[in-house]
PDB file of N, CA and C in Angstrom:
ATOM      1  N   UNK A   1       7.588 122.618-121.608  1.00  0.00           N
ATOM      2  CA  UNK A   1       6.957 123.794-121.041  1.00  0.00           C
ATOM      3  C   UNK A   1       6.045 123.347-119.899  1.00  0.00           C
ATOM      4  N   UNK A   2       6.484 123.848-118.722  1.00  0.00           N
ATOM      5  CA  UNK A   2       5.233 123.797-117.968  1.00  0.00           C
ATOM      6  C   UNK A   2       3.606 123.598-118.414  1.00  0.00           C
ATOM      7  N   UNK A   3       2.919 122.891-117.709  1.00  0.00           N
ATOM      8  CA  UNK A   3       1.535 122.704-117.872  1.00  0.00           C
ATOM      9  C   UNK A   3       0.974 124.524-117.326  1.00  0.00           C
ATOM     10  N   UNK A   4      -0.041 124.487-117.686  1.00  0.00           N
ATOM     11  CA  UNK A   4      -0.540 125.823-118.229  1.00  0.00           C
ATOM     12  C   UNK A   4      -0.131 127.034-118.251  1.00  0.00           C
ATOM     13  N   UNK A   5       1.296 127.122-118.747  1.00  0.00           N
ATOM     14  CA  UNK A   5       2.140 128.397-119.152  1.00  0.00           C
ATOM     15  C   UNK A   5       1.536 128.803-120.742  1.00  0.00           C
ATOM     16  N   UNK A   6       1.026 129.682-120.936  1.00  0.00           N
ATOM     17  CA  UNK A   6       0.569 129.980-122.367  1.00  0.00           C
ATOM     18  C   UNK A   6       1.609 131.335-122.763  1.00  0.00           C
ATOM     19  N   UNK A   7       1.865 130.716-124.184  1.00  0.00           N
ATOM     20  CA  UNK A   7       3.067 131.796-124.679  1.00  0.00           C
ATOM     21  C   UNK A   7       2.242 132.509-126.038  1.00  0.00           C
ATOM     22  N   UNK A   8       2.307 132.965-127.173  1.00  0.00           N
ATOM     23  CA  UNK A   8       2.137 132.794-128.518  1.00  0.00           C
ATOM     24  C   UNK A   8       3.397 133.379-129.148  1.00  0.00           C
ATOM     25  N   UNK A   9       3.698 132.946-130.526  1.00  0.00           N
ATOM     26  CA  UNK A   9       4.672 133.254-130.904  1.00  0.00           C
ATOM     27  C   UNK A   9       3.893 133.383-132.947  1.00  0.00           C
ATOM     28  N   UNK A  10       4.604 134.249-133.470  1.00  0.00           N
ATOM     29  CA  UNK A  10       4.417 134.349-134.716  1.00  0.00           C
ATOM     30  C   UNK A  10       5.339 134.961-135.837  1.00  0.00           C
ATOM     31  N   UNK A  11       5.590 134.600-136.256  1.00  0.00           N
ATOM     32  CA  UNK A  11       6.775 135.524-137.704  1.00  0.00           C
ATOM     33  C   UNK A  11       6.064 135.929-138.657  1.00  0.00           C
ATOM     34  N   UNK A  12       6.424 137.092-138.676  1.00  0.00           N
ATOM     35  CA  UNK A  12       6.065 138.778-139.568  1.00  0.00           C
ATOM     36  C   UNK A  12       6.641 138.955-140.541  1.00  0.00           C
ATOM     37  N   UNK A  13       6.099 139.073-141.851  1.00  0.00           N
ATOM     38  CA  UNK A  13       7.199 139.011-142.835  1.00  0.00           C
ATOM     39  C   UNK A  13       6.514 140.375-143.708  1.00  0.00           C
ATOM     40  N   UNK A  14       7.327 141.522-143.694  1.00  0.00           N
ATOM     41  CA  UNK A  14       6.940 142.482-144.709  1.00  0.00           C
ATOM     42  C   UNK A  14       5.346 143.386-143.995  1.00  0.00           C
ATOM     43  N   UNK A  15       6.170 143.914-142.960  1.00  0.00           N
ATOM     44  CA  UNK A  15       5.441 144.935-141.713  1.00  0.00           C
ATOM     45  C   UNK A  15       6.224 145.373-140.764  1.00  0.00           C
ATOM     46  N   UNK A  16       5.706 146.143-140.100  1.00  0.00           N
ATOM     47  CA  UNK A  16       6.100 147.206-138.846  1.00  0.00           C
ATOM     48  C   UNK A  16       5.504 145.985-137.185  1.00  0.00           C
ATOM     49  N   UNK A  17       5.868 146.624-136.314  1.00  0.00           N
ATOM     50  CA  UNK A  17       5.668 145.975-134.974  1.00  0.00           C
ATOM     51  C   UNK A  17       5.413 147.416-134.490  1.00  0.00           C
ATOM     52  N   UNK A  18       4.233 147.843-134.404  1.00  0.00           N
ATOM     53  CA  UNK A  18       4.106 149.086-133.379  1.00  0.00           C
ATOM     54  C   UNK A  18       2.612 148.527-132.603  1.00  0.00           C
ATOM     55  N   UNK A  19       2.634 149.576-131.467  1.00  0.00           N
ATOM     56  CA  UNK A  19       1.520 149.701-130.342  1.00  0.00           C
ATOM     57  C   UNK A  19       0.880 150.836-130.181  1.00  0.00           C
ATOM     58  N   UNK A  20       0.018 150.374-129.589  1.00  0.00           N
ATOM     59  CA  UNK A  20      -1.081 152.028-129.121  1.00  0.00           C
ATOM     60  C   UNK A  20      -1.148 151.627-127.914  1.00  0.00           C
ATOM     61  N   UNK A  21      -0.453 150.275-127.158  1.00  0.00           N
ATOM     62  CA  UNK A  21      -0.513 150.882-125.370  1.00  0.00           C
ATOM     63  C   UNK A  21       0.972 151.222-125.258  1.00  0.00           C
ATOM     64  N   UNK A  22       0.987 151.903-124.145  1.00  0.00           N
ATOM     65  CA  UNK A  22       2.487 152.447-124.107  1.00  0.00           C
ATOM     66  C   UNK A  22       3.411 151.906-123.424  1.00  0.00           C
ATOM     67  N   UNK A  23       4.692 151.655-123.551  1.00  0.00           N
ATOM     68  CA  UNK A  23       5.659 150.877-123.180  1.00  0.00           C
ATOM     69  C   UNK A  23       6.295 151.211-121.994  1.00  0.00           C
ATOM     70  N   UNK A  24       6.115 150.090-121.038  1.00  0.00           N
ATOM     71  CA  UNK A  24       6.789 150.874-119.822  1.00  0.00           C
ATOM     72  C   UNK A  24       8.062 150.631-119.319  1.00  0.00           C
ATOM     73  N   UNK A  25       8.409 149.194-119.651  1.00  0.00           N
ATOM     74  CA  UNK A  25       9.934 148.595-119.840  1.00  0.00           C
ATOM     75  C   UNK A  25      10.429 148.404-121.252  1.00  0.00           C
ATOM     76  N   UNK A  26      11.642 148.453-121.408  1.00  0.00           N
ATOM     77  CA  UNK A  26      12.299 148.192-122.614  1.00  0.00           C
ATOM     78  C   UNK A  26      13.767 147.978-122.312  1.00  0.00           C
ATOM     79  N   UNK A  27      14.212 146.734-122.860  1.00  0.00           N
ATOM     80  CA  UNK A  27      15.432 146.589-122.783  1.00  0.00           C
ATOM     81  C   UNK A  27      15.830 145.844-124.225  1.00  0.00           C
ATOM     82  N   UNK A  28      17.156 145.859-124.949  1.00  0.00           N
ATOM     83  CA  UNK A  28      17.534 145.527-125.886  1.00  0.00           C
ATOM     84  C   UNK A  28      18.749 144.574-125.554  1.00  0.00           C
ATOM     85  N   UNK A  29      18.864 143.193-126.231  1.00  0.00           N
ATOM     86  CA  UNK A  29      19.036 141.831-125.925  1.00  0.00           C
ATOM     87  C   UNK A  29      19.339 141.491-127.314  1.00  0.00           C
ATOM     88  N   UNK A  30      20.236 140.008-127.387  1.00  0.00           N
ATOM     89  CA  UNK A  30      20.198 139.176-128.459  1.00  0.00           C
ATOM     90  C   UNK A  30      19.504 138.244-128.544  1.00  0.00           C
ATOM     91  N   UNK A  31      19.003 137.575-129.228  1.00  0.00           N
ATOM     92  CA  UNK A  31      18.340 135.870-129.553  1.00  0.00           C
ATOM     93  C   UNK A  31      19.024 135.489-130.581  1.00  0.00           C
ATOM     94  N   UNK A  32      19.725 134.734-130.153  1.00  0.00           N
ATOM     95  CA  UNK A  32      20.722 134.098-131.521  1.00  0.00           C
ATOM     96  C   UNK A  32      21.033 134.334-132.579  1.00  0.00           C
ATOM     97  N   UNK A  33      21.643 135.777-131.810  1.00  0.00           N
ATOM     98  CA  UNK A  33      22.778 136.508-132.782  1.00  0.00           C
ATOM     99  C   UNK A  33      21.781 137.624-133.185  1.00  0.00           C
ATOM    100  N   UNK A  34      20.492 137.807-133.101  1.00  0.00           N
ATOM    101  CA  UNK A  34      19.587 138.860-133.030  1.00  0.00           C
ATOM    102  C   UNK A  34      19.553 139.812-132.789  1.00  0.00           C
ATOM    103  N   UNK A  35      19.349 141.440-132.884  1.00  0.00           N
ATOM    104  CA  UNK A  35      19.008 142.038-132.157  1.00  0.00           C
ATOM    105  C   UNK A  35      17.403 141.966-132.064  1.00  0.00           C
ATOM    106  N   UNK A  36      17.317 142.171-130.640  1.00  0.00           N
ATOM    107  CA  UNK A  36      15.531 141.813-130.190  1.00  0.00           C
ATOM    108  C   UNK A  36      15.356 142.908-129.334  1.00  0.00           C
ATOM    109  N   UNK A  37      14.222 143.438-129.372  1.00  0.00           N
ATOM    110  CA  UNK A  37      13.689 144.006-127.926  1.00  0.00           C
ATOM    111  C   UNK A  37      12.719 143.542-126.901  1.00  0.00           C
ATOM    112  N   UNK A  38      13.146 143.962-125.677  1.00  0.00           N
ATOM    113  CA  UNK A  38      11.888 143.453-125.074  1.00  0.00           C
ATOM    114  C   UNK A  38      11.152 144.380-124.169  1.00  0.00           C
ATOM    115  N   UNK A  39       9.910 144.308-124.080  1.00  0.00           N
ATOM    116  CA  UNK A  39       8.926 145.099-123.761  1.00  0.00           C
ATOM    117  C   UNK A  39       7.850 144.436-123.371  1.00  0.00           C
ATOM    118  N   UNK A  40       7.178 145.937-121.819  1.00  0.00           N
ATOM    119  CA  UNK A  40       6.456 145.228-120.730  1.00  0.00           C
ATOM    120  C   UNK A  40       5.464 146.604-121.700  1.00  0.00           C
ATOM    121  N   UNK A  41       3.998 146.375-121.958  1.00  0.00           N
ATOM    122  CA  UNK A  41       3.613 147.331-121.963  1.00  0.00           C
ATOM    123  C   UNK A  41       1.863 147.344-121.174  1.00  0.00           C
ATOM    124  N   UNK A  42       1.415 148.518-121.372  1.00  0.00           N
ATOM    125  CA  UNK A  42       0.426 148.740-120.168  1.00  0.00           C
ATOM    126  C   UNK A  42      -0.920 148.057-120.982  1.00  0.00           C
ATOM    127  N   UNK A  43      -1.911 147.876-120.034  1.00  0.00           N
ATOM    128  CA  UNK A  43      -3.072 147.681-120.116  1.00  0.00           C
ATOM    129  C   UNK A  43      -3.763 149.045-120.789  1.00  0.00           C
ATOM    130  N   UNK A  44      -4.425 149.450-121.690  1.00  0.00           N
ATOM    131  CA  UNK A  44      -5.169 150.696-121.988  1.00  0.00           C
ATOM    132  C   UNK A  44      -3.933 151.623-122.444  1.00  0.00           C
ATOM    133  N   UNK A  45      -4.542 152.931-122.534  1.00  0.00           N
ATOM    134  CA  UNK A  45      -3.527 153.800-123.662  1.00  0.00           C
ATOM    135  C   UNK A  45      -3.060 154.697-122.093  1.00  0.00           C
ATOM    136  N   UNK A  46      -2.848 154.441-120.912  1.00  0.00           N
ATOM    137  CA  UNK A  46      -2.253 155.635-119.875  1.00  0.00           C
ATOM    138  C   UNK A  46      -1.073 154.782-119.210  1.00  0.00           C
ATOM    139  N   UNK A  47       0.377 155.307-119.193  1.00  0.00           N
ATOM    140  CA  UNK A  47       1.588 155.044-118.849  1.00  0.00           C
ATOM    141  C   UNK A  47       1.364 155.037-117.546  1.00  0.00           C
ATOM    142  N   UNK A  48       0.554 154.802-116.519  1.00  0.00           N
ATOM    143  CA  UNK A  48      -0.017 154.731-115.339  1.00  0.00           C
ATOM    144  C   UNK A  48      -0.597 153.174-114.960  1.00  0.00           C
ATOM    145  N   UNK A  49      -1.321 152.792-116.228  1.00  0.00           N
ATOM    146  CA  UNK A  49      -2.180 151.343-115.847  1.00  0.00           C
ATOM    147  C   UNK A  49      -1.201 150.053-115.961  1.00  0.00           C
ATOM    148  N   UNK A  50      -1.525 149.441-114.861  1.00  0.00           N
ATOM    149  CA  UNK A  50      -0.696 148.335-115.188  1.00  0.00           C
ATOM    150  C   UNK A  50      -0.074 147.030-116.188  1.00  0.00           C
ATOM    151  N   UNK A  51       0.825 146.636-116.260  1.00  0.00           N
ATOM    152  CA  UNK A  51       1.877 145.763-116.563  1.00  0.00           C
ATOM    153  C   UNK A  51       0.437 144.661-117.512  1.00  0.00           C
ATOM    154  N   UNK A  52       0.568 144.581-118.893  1.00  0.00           N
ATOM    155  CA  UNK A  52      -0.247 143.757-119.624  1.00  0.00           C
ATOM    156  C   UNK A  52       0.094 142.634-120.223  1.00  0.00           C
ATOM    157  N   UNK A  53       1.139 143.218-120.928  1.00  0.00           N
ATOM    158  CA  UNK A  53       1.729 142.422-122.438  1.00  0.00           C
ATOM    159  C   UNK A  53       3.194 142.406-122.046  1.00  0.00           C
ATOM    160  N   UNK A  54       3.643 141.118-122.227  1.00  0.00           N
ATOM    161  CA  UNK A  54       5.169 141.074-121.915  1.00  0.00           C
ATOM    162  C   UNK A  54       6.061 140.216-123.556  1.00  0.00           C
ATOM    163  N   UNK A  55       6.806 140.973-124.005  1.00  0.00           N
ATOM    164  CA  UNK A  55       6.753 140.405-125.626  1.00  0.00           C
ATOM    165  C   UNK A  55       8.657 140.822-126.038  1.00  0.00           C
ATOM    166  N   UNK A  56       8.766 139.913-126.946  1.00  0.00           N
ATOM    167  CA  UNK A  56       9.936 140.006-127.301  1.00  0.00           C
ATOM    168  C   UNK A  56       9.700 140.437-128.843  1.00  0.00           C
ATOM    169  N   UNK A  57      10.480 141.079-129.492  1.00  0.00           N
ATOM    170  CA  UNK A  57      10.635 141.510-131.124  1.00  0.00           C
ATOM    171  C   UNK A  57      11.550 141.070-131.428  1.00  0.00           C
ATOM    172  N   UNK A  58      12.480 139.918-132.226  1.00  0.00           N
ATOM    173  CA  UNK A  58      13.324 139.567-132.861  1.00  0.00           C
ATOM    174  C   UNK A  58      13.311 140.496-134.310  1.00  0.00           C
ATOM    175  N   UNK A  59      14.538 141.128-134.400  1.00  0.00           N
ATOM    176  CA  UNK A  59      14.384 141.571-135.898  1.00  0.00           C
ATOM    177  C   UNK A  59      15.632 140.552-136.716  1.00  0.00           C
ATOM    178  N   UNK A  60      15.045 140.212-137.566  1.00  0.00           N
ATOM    179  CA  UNK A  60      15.355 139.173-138.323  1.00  0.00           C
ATOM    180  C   UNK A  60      16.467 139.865-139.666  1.00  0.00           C
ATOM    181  N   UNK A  61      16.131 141.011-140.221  1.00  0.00           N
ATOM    182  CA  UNK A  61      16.592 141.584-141.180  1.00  0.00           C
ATOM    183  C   UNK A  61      17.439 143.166-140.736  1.00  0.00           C
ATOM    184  N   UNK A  62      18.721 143.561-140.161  1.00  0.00           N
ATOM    185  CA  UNK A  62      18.636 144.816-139.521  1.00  0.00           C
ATOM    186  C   UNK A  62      18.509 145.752-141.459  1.00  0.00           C
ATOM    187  N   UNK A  63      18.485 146.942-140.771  1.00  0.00           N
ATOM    188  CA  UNK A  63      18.584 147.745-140.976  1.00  0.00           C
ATOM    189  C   UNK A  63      17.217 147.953-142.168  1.00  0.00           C
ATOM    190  N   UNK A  64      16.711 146.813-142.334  1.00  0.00           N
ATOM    191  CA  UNK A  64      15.234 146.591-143.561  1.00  0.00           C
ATOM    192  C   UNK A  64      14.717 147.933-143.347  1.00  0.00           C
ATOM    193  N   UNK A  65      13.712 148.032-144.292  1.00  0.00           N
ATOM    194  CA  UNK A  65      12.629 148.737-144.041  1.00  0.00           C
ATOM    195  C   UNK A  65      11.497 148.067-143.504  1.00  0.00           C
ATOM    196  N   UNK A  66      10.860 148.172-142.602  1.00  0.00           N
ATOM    197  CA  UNK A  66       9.898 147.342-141.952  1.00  0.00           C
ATOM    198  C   UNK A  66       8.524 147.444-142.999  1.00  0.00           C
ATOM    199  N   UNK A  67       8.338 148.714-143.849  1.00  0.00           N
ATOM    200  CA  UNK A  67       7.181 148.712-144.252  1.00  0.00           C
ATOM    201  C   UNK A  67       6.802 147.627-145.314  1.00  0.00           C
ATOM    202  N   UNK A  68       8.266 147.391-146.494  1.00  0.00           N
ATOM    203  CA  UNK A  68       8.982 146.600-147.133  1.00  0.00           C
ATOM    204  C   UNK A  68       9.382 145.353-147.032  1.00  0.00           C
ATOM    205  N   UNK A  69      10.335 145.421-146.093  1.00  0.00           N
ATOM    206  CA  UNK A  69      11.084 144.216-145.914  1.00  0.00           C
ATOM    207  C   UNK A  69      11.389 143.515-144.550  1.00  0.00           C
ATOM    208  N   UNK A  70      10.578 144.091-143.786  1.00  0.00           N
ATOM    209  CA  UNK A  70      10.808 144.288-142.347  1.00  0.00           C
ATOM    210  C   UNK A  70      10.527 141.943-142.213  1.00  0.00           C
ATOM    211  N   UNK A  71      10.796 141.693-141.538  1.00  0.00           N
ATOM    212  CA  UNK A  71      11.071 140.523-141.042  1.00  0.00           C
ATOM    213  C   UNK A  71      11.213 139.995-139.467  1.00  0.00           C
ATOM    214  N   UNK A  72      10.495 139.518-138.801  1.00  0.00           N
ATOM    215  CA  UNK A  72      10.340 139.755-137.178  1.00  0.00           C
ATOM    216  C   UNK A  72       9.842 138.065-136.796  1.00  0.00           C
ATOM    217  N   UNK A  73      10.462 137.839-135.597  1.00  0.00           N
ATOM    218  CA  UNK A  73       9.975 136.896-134.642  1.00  0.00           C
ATOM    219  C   UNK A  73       9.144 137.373-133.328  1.00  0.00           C
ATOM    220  N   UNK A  74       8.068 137.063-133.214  1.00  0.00           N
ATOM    221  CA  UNK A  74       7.105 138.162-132.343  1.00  0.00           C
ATOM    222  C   UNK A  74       6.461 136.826-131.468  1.00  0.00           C
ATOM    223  N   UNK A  75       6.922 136.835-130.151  1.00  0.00           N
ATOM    224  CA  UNK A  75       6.600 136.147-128.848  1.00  0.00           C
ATOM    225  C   UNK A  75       6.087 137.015-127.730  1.00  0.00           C
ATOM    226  N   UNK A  76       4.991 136.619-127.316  1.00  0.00           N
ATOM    227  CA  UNK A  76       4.249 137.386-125.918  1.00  0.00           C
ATOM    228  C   UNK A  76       3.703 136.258-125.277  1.00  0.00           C
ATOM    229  N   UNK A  77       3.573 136.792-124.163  1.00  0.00           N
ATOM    230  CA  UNK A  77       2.447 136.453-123.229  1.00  0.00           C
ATOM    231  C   UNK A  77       1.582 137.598-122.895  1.00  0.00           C
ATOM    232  N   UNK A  78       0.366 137.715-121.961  1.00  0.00           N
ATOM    233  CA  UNK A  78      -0.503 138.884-121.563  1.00  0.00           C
ATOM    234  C   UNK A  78      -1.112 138.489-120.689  1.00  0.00           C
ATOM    235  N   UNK A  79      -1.463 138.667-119.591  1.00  0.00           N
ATOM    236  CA  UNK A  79      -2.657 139.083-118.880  1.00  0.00           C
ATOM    237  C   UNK A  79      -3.825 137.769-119.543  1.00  0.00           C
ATOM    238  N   UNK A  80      -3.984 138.372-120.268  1.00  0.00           N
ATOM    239  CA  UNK A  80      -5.436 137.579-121.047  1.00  0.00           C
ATOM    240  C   UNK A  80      -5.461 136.293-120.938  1.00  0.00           C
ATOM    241  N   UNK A  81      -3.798 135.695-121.389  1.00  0.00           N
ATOM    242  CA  UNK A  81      -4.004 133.994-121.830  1.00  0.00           C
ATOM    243  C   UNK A  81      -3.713 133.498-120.195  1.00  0.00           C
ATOM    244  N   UNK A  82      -4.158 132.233-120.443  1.00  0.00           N
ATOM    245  CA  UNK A  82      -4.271 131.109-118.711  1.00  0.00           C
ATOM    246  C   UNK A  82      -2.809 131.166-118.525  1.00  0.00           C
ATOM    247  N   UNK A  83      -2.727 130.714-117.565  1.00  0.00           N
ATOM    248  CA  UNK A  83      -1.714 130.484-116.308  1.00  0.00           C
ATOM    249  C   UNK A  83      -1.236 131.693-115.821  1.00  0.00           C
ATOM    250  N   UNK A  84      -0.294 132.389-114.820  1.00  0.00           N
ATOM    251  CA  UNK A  84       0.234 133.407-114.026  1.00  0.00           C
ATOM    252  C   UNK A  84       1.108 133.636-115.036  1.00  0.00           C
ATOM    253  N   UNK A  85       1.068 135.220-115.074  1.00  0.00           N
ATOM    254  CA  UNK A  85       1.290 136.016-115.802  1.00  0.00           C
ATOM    255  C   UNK A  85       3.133 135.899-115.285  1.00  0.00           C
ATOM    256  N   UNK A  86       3.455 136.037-114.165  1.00  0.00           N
ATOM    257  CA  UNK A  86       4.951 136.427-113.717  1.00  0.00           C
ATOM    258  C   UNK A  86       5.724 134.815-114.226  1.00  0.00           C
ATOM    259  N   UNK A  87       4.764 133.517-113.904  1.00  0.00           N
ATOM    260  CA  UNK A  87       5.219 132.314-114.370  1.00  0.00           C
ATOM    261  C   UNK A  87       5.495 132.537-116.046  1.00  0.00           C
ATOM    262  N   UNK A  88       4.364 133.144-116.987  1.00  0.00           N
ATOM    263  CA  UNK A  88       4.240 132.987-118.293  1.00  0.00           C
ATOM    264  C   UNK A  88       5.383 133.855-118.400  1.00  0.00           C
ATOM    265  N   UNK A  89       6.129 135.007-118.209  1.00  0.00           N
ATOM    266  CA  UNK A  89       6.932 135.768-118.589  1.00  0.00           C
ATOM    267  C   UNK A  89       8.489 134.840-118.478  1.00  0.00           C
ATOM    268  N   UNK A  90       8.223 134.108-117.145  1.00  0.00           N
ATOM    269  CA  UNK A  90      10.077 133.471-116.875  1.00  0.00           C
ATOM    270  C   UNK A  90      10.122 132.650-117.847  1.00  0.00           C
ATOM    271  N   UNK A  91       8.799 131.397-117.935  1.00  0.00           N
ATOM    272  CA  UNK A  91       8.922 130.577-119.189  1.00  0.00           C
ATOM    273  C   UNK A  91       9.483 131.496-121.220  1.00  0.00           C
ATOM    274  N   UNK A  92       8.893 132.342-120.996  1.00  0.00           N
ATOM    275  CA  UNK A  92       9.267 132.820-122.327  1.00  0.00           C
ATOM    276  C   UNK A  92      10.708 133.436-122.391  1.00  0.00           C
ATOM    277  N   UNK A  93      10.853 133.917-121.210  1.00  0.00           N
ATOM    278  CA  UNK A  93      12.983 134.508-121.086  1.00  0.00           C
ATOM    279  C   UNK A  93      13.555 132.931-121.053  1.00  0.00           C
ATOM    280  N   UNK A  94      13.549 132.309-120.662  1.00  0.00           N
ATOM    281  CA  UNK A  94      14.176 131.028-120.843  1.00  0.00           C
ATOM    282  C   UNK A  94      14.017 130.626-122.544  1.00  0.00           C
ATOM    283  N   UNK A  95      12.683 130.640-122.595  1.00  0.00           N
ATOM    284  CA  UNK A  95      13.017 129.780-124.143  1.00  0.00           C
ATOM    285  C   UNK A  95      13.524 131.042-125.313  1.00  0.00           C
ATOM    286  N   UNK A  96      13.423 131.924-124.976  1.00  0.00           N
ATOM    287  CA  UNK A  96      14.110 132.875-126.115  1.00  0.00           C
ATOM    288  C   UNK A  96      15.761 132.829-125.941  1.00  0.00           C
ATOM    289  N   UNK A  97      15.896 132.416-124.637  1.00  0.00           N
ATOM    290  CA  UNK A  97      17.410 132.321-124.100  1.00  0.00           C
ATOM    291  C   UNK A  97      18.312 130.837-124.518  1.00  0.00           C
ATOM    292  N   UNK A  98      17.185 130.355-125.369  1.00  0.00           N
ATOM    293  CA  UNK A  98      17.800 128.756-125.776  1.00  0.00           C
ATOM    294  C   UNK A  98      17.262 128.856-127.398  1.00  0.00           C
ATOM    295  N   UNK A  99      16.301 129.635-128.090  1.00  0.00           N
ATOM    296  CA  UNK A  99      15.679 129.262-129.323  1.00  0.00           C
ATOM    297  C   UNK A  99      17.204 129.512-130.191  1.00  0.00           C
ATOM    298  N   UNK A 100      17.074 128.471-131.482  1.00  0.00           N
ATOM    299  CA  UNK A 100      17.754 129.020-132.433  1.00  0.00           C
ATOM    300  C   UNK A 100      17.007 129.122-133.860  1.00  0.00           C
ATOM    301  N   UNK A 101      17.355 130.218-134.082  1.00  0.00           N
ATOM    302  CA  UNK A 101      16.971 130.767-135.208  1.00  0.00           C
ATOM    303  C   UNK A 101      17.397 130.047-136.788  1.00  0.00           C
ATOM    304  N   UNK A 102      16.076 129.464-137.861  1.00  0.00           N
ATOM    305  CA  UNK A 102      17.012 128.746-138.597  1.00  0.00           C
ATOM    306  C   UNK A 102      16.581 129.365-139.875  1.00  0.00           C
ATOM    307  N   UNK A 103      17.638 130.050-141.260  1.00  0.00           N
ATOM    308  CA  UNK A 103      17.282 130.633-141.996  1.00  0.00           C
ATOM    309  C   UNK A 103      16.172 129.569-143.057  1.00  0.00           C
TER     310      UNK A 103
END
C-alpha cells in the first residue's frame, strides 16, 4: 500500500450496515464471488453536501437476516483519515479487486 493511503476495514457478524448520511453513489459489484455494494455518501444528513465516506459492503451470507445472521466485510476510507481522499478511494478499488475471501 502506498505510504499514507489510510483504509479501515472490519467484519460484522450478526447486524445491519445502515447510515444516517445519505447515499449519493451506489453501484453493485462482486468481491470474490460476493455480492458487495459500493457507496459514496455525503458529509452531514443533506443529499447536497459533499462526497465523505467512500465504503464497500461485502455481504458474506445472502439472503441472512442481517438483524440475526447478517455477516459483512466493511472497508472505507473518509475525508477524516490522512492521505487524499481520491488517492485513498483508488487504493481501496484495487485491493477489493484482488482480496480473497477465506471461509
Amino acid at each position: 500500500m502506498p505510504e499514507g493511503v489510510a483504509l479501515w476495514m472490519d467484519f460484522l457478524d450478526g447486524g445491519c450496515v445502515g447510515y444516517i448520511n445519505p447515499i449519493l453513489e451506489s453501484r453493485d459489484v462482486t468481491v470474490d464471488g460476493y455480492a458487495t455494494r459500493v457507496e459514496e455518501l455525503a458529509k452531514g444528513k443533506q443529499d447536497t453536501n459533499p462526497a465523505f465516506t467512500y465504503q464497500y459492503v461485502v455481504t458474506l451470507i445472502p439472503e441472512a437476516d442481517c438483524e440475526n445472521d447478517g455477516e459483512y466485510i466493511y472497508a472505507l476510507t473518509n475525508r477524516d483519515l490522512s492521505g487524499d481522499y481520491e488517492e485513498n478511494k483508488a487504493v481501496l478499488d484495487q485491493m477489493m479487486e484482488s482480496i480473497q475471501v477465506r471461509d
